[in-house]
Protein backbone atom coordinates (compact mmCIF):
# COMPACT_ATOMS: atom_id res chain seq x y z
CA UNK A 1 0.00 0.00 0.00
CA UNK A 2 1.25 3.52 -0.53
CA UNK A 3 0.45 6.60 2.16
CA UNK A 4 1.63 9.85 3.71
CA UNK A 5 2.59 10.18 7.00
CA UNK A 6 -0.58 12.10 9.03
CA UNK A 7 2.00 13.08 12.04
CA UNK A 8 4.74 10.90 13.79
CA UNK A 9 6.28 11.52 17.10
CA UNK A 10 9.90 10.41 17.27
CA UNK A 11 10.24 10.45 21.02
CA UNK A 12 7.33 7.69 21.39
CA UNK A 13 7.27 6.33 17.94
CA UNK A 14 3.60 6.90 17.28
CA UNK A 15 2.40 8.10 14.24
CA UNK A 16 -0.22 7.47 11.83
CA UNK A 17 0.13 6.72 7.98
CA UNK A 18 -3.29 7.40 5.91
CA UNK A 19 -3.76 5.53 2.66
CA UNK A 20 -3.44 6.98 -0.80
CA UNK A 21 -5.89 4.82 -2.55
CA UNK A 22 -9.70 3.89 -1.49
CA UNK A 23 -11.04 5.29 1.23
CA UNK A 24 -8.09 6.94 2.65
CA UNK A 25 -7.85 4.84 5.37
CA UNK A 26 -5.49 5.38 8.12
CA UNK A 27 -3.65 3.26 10.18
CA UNK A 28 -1.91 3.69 13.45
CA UNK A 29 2.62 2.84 13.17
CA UNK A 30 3.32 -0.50 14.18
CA UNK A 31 5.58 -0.64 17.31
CA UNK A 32 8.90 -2.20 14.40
CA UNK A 33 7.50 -0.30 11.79
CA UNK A 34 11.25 1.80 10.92
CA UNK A 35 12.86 -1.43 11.63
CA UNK A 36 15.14 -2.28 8.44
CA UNK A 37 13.53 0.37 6.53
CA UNK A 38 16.02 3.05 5.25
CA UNK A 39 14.23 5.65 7.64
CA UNK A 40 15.14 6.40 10.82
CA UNK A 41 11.96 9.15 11.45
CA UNK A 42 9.42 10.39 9.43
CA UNK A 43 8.09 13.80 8.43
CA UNK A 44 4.49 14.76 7.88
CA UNK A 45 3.48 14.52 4.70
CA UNK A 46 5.98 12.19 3.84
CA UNK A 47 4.98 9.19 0.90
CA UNK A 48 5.38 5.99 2.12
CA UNK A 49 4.74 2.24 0.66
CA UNK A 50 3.32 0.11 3.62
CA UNK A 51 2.03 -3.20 4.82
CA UNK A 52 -0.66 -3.85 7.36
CA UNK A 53 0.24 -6.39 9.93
CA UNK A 54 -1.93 -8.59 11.59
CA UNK A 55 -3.31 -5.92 14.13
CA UNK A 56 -3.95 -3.59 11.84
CA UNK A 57 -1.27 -1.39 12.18
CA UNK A 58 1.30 -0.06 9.52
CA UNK A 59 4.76 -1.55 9.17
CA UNK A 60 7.90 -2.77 7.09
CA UNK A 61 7.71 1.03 5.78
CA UNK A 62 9.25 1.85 2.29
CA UNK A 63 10.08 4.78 0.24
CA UNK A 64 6.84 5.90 -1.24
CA UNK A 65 7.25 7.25 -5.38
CA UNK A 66 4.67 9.99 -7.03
CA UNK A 67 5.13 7.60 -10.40
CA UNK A 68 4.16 4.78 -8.86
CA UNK A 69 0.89 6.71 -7.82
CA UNK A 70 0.18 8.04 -11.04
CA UNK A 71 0.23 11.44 -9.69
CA UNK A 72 0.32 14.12 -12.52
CA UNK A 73 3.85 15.48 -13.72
CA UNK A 74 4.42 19.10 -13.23
C-alpha cells in the first residue's frame, strides 16, 4: 500500500500513515514499523509504501514514489 505520514512523534514512535488509494484509510505505526527500513523518522506529509500487519497497524515502511501513484507530472 502507498500513504503519507498524518503526524509521527519520534520520542514515542507513534504516528499514523493514511492511505493513498480507497477510502483513505489510516492506520496507526506499528511498534517495528522503521525497523530495516532506510528511515530512521518520518516527516508529515511524507509518501510511504506500507504493509498492514496482523493488528492492523502499519509496518515494514518503504520509500513511497509519485510515479508509482500516477500522480500528474508538473
Amino acid at each position: 500500500m502507498q500513504g503519507v505520514i498524518k503526524s509521527y512523534d519520534p520520542g514515542t514512535g507513534d504516528g499514523v500513515v493514511v492511505c493513498d488509494t480507497g477510502d483513505f484509510a489510516e492506520f496507526d505505526l506499528a511498534v517495528n514499523a522503521l525497523e530495516g527500513s532506510v528511515f530512521r523518522m518520518l516527516r508529515q506529509g511524507q509518501r510511504v509504501n506500507f504493509f498492514v500487519d496482523e493488528d492492523g497497524r502499519a509496518t515494514g515502511l518503504g520509500l513511497g514514489s509519485e510515479v508509482d501513484m500516477g500522480t500528474p507530472e508538473h
